[in-house]
PDB file of N, CA and C in Angstrom:
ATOM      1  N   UNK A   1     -85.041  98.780  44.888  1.00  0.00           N
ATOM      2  CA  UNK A   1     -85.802  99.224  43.731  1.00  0.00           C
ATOM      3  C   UNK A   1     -87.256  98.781  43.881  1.00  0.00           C
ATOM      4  N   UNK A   2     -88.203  99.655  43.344  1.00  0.00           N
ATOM      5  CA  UNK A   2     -89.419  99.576  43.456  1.00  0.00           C
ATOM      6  C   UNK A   2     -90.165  98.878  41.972  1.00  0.00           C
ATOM      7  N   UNK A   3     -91.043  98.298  42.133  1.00  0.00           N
ATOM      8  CA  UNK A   3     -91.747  97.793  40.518  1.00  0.00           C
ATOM      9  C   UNK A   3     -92.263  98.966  40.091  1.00  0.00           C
ATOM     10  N   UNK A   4     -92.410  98.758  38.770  1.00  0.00           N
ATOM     11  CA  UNK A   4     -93.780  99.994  38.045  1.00  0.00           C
ATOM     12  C   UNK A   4     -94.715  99.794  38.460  1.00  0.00           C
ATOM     13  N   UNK A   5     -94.870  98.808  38.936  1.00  0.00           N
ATOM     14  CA  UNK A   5     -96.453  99.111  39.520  1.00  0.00           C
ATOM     15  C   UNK A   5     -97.001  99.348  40.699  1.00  0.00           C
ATOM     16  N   UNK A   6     -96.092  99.494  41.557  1.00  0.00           N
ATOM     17  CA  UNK A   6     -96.181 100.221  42.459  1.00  0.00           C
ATOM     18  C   UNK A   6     -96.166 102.129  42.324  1.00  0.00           C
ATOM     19  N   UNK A   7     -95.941 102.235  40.955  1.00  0.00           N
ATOM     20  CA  UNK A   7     -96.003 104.166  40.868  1.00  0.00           C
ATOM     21  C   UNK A   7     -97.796 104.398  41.415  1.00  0.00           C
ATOM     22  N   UNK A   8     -97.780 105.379  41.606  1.00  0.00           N
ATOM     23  CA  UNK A   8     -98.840 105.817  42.279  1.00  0.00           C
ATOM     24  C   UNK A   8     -99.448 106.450  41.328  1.00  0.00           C
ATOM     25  N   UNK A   9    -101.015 106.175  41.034  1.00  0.00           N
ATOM     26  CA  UNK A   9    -101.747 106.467  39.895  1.00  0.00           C
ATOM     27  C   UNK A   9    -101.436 107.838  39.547  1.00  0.00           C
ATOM     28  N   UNK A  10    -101.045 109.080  40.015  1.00  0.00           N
ATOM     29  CA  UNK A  10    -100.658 110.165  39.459  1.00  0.00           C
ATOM     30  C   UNK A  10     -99.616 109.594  38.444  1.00  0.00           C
ATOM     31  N   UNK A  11     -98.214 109.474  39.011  1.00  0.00           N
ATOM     32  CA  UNK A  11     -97.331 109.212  38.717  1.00  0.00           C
ATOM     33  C   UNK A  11     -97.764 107.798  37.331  1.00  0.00           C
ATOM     34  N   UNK A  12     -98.434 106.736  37.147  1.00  0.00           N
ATOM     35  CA  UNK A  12     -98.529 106.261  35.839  1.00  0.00           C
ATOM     36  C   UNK A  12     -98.991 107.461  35.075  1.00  0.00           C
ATOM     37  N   UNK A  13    -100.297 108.110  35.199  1.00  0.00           N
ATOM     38  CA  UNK A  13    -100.651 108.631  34.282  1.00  0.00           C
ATOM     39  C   UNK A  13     -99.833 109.475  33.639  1.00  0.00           C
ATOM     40  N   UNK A  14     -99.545 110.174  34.458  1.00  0.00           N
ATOM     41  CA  UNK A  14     -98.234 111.016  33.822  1.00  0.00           C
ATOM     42  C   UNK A  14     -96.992 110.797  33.142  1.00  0.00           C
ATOM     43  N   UNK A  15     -96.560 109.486  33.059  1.00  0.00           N
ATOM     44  CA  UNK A  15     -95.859 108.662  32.032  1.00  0.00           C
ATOM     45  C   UNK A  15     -96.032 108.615  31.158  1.00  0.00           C
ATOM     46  N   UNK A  16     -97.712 107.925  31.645  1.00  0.00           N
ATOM     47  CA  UNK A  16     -98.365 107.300  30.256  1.00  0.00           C
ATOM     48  C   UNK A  16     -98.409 108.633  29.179  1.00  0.00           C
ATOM     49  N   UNK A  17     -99.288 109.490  29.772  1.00  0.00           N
ATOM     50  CA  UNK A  17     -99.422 110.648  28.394  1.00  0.00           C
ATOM     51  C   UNK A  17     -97.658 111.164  28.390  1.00  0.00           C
ATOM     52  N   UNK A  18     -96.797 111.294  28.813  1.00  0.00           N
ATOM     53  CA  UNK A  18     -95.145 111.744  28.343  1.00  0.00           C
ATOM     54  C   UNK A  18     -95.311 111.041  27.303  1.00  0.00           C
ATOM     55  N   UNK A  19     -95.360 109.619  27.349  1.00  0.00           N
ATOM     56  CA  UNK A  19     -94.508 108.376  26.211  1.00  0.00           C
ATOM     57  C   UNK A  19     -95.777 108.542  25.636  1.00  0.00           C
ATOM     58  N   UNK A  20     -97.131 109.510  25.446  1.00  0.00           N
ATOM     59  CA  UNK A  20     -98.158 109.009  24.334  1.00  0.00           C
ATOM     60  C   UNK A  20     -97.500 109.433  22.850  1.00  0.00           C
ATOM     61  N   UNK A  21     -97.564 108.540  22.260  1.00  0.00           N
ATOM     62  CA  UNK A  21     -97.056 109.538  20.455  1.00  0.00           C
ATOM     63  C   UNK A  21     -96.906 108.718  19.487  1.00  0.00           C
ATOM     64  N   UNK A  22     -96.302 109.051  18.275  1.00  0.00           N
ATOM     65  CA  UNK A  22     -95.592 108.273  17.168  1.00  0.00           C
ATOM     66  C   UNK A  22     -94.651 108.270  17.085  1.00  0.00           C
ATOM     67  N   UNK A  23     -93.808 109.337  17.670  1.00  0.00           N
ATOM     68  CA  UNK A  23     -92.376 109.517  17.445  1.00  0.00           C
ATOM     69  C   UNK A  23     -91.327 108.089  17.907  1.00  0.00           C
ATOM     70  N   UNK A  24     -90.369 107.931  17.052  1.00  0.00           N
ATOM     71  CA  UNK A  24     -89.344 106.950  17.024  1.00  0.00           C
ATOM     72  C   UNK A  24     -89.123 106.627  18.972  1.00  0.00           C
ATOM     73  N   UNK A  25     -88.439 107.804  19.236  1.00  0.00           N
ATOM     74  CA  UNK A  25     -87.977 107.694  20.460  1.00  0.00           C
ATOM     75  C   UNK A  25     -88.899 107.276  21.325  1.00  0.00           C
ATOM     76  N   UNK A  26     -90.480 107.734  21.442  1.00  0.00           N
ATOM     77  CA  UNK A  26     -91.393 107.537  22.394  1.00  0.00           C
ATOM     78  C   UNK A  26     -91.618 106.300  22.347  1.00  0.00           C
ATOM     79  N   UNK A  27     -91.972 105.624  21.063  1.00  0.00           N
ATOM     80  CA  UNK A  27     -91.756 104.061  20.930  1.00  0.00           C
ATOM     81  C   UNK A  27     -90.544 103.562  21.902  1.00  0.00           C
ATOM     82  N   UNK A  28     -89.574 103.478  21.639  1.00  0.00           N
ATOM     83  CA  UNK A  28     -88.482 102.967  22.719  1.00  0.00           C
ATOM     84  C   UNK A  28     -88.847 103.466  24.291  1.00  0.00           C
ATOM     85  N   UNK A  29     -89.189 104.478  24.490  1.00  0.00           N
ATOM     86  CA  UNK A  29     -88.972 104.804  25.358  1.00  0.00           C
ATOM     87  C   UNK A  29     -90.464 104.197  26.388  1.00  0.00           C
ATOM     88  N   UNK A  30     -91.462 104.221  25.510  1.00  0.00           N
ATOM     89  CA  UNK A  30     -92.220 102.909  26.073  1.00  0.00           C
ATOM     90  C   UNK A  30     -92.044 101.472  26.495  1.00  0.00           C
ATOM     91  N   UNK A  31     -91.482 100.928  25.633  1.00  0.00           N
ATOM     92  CA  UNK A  31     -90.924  99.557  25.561  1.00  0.00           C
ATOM     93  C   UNK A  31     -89.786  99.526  27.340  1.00  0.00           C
ATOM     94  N   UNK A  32     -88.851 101.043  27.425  1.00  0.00           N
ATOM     95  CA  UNK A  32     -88.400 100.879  28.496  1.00  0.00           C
ATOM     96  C   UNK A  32     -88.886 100.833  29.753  1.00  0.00           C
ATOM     97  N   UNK A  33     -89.936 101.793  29.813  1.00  0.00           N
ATOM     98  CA  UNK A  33     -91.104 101.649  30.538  1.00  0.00           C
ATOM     99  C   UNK A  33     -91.752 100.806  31.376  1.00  0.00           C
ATOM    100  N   UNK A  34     -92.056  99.684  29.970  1.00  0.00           N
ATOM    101  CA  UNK A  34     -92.709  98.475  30.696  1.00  0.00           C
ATOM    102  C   UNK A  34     -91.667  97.491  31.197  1.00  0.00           C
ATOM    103  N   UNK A  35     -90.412  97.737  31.361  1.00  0.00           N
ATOM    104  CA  UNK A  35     -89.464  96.851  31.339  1.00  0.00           C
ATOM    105  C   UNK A  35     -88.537  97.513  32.722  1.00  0.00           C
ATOM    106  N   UNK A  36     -88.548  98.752  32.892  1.00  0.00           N
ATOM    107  CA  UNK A  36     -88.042  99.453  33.711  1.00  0.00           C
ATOM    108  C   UNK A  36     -88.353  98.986  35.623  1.00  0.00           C
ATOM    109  N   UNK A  37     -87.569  99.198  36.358  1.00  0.00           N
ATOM    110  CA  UNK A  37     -87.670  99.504  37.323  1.00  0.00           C
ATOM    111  C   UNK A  37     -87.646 101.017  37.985  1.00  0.00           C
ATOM    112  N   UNK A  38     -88.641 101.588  39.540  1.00  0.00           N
ATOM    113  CA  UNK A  38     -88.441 102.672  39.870  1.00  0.00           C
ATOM    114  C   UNK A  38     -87.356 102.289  40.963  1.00  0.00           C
ATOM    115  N   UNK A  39     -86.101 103.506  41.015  1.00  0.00           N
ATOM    116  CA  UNK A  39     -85.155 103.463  41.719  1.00  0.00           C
ATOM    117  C   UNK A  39     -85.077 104.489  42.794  1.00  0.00           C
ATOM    118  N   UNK A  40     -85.949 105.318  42.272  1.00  0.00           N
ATOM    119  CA  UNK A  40     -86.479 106.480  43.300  1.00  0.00           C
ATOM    120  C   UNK A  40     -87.252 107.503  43.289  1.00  0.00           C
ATOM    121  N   UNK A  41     -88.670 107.610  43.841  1.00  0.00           N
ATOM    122  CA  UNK A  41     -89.712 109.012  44.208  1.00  0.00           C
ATOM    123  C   UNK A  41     -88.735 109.724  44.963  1.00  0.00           C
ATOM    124  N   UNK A  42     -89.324 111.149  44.237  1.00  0.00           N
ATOM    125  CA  UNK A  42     -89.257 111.915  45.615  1.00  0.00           C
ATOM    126  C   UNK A  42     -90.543 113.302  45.613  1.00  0.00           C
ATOM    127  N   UNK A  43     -91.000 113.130  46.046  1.00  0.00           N
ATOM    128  CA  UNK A  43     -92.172 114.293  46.638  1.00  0.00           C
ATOM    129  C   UNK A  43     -91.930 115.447  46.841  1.00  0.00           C
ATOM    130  N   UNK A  44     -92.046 116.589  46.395  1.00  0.00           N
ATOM    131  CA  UNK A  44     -91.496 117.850  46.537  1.00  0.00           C
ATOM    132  C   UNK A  44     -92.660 118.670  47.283  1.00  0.00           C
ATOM    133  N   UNK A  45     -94.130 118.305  47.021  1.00  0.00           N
ATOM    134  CA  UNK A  45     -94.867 118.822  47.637  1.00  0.00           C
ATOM    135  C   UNK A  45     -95.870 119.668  46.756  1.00  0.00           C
ATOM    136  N   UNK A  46     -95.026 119.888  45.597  1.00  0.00           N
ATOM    137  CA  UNK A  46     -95.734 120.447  44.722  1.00  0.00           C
ATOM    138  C   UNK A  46     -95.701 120.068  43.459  1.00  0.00           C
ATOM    139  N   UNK A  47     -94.971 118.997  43.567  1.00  0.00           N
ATOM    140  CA  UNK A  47     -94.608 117.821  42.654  1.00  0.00           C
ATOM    141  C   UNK A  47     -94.276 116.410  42.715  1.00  0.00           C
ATOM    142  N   UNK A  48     -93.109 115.689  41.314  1.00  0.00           N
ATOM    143  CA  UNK A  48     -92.736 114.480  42.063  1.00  0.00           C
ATOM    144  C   UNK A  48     -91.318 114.156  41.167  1.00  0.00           C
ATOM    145  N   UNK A  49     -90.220 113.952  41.730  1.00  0.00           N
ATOM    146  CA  UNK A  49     -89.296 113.262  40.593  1.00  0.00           C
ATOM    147  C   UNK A  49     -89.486 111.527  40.520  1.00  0.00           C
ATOM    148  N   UNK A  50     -89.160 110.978  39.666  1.00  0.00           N
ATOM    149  CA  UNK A  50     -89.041 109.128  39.615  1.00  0.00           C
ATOM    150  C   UNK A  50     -87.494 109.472  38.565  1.00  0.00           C
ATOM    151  N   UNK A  51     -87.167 108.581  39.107  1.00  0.00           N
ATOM    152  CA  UNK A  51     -85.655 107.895  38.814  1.00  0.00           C
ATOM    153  C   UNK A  51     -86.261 106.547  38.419  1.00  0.00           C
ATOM    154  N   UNK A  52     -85.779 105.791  36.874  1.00  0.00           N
ATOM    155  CA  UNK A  52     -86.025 104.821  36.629  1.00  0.00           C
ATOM    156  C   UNK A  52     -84.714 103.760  36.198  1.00  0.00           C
ATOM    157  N   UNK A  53     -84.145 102.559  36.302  1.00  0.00           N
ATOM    158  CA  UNK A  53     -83.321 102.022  35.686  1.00  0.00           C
ATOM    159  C   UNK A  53     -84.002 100.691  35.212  1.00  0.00           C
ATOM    160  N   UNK A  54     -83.455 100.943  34.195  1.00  0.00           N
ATOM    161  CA  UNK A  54     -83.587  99.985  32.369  1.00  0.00           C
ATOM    162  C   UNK A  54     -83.259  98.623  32.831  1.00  0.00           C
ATOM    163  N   UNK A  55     -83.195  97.279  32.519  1.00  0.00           N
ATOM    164  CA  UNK A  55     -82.152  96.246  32.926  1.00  0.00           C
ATOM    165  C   UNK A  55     -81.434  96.317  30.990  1.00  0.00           C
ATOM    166  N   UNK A  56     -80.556  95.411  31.097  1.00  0.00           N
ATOM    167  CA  UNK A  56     -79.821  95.041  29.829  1.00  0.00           C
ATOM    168  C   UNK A  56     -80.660  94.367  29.246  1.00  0.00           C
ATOM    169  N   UNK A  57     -80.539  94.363  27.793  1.00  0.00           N
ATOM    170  CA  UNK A  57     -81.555  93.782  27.032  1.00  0.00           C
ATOM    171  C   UNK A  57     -82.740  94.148  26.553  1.00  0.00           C
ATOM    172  N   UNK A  58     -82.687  95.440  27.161  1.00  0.00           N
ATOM    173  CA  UNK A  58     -83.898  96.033  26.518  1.00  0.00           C
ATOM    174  C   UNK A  58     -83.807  97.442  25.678  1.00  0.00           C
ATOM    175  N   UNK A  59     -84.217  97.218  24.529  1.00  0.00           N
ATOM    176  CA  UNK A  59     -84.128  98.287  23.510  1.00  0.00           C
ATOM    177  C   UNK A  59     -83.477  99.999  23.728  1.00  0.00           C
ATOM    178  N   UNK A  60     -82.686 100.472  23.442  1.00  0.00           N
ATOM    179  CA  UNK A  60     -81.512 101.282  23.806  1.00  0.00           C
ATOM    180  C   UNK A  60     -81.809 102.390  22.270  1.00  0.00           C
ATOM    181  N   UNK A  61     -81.925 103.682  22.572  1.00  0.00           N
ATOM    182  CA  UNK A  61     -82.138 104.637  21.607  1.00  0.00           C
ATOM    183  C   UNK A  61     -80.804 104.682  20.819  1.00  0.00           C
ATOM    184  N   UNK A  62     -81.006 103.988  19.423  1.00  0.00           N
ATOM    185  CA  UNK A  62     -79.139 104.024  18.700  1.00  0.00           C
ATOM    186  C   UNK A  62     -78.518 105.269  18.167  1.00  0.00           C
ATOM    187  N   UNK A  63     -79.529 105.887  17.581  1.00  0.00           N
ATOM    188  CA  UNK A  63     -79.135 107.599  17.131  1.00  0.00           C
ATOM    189  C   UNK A  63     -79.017 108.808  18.819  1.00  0.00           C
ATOM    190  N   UNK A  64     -78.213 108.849  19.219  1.00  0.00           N
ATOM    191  CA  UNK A  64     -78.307 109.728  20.272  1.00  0.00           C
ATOM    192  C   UNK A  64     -78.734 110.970  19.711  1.00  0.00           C
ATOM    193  N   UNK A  65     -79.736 111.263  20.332  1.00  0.00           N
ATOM    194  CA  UNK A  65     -80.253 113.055  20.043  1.00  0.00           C
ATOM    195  C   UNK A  65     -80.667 113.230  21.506  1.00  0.00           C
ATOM    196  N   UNK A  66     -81.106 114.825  21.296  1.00  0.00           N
ATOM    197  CA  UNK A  66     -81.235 115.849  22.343  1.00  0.00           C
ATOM    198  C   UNK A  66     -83.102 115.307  22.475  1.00  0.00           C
ATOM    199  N   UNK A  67     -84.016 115.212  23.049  1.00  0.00           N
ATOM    200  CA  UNK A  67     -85.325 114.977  22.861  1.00  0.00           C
ATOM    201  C   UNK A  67     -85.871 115.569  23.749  1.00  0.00           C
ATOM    202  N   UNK A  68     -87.223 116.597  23.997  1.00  0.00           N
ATOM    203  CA  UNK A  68     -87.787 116.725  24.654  1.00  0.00           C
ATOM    204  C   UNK A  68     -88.817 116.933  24.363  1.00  0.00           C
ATOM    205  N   UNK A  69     -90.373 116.473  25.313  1.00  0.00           N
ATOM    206  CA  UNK A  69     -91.112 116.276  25.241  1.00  0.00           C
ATOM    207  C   UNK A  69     -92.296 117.710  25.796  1.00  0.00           C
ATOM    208  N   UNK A  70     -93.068 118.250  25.674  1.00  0.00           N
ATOM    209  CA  UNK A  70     -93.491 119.435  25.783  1.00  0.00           C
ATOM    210  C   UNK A  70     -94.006 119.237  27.265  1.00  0.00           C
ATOM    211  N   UNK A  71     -94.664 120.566  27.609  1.00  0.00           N
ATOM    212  CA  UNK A  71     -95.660 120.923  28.900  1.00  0.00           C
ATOM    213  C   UNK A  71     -96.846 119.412  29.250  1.00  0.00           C
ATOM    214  N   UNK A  72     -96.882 119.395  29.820  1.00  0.00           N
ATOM    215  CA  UNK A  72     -98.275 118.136  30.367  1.00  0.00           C
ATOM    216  C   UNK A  72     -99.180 119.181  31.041  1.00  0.00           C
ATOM    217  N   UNK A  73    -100.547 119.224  30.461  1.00  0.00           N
ATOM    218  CA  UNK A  73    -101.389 120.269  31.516  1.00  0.00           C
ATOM    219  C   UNK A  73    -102.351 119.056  32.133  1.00  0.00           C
ATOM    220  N   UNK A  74    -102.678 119.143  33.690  1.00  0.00           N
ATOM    221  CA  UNK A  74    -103.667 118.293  34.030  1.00  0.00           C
ATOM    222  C   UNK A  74    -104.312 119.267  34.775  1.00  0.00           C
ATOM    223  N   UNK A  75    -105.914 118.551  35.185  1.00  0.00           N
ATOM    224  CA  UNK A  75    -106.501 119.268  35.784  1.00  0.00           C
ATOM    225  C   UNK A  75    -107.102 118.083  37.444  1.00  0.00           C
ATOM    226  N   UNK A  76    -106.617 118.991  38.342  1.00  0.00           N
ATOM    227  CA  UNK A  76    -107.179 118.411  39.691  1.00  0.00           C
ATOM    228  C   UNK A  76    -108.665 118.736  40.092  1.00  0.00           C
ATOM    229  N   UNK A  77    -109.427 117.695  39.717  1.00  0.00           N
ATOM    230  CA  UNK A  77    -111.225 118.210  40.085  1.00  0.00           C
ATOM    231  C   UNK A  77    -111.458 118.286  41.903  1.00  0.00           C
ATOM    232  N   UNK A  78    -110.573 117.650  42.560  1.00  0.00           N
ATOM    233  CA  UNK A  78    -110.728 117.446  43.592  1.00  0.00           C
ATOM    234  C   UNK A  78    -110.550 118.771  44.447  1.00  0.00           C
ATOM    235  N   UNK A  79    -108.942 119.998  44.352  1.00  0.00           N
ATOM    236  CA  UNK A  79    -108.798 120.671  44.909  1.00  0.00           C
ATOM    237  C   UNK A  79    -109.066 121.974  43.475  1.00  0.00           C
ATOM    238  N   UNK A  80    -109.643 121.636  42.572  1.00  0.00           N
ATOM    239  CA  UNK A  80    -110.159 122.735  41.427  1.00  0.00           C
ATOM    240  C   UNK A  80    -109.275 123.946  40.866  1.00  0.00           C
ATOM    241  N   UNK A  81    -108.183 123.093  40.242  1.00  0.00           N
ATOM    242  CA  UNK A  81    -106.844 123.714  40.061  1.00  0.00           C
ATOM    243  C   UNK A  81    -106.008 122.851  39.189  1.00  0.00           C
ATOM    244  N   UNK A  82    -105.948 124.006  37.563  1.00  0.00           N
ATOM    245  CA  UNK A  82    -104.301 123.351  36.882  1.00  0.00           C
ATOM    246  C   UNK A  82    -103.496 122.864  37.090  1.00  0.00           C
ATOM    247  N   UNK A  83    -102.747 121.406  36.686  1.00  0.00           N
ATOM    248  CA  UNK A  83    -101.306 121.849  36.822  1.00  0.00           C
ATOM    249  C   UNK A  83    -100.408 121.925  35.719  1.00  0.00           C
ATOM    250  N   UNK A  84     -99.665 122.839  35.700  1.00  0.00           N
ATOM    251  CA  UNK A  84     -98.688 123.068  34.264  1.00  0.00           C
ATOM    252  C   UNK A  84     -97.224 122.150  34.576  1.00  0.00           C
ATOM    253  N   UNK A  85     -97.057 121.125  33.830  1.00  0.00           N
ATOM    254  CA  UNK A  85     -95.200 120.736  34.100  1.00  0.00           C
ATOM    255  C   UNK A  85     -94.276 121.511  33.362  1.00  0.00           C
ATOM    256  N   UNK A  86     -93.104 121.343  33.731  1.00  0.00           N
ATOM    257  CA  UNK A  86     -92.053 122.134  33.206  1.00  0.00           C
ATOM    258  C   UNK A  86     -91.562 120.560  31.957  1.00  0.00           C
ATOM    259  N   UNK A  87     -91.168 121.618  30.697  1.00  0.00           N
ATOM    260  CA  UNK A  87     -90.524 120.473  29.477  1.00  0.00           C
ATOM    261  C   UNK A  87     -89.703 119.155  30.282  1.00  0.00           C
ATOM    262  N   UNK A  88     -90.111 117.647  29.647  1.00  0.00           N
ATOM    263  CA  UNK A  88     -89.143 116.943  30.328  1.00  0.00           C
ATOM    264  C   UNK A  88     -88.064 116.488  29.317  1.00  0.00           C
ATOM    265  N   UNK A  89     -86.993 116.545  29.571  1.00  0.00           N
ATOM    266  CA  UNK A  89     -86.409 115.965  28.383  1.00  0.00           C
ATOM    267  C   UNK A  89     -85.303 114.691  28.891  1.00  0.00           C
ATOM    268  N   UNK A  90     -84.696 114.195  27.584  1.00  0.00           N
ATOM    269  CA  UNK A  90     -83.474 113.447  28.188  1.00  0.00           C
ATOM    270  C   UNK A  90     -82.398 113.408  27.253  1.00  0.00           C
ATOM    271  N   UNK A  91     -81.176 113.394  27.917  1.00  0.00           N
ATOM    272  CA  UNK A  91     -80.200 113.076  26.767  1.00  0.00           C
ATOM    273  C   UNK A  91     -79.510 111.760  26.433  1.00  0.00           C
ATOM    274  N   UNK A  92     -79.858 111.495  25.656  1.00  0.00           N
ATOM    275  CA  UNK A  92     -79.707 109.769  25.367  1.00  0.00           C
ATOM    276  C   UNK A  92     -78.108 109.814  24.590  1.00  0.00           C
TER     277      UNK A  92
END
């Protein structure tokens, strides 16, 4: 397993604004965040997945619902080009 801080500045930022909000869940799901380990990148080339695991003891969503979080648009100044994500969600 890898630390969080080893994610690669794409990869924080793109966390960071997922978990930005007020909502109940995003709260927790921050808290897991900073508490989390990465268990696995993978590079698609035109993207990236992260696999994260939680340890025990750290705050656990008690109402299970369906949650998902909308599109992320960023912009690359470097190669001068959108990128649109697909919805991320999870089922807790």
């Amino acid at each position: 397993m890898v630390s969080m801080d080893d994610l690669a500045i794409l990869e924080k930022a793109v966390l960071t604004k997922l978990l930005d909000g007020d909502h109940p869940v995003l709260k927790i799901l921050r808290v897991q965040s900073e508490n989390a380990a990465v268990v696995s990148q993978d590079y698609t080339g035109v993207g990236f997945f992260c696999s994260f695991a939680v340890p025990p003891g750290v705050p656990r969503i008690r109402d299970p619902e369906n949650f998902e979080i909308g599109r992320l648009r960023a912009f690359n100044p470097v190669q001068d080009f959108y990128c649109l994500s697909d919805p991320v969600s999870w089922t807790c």
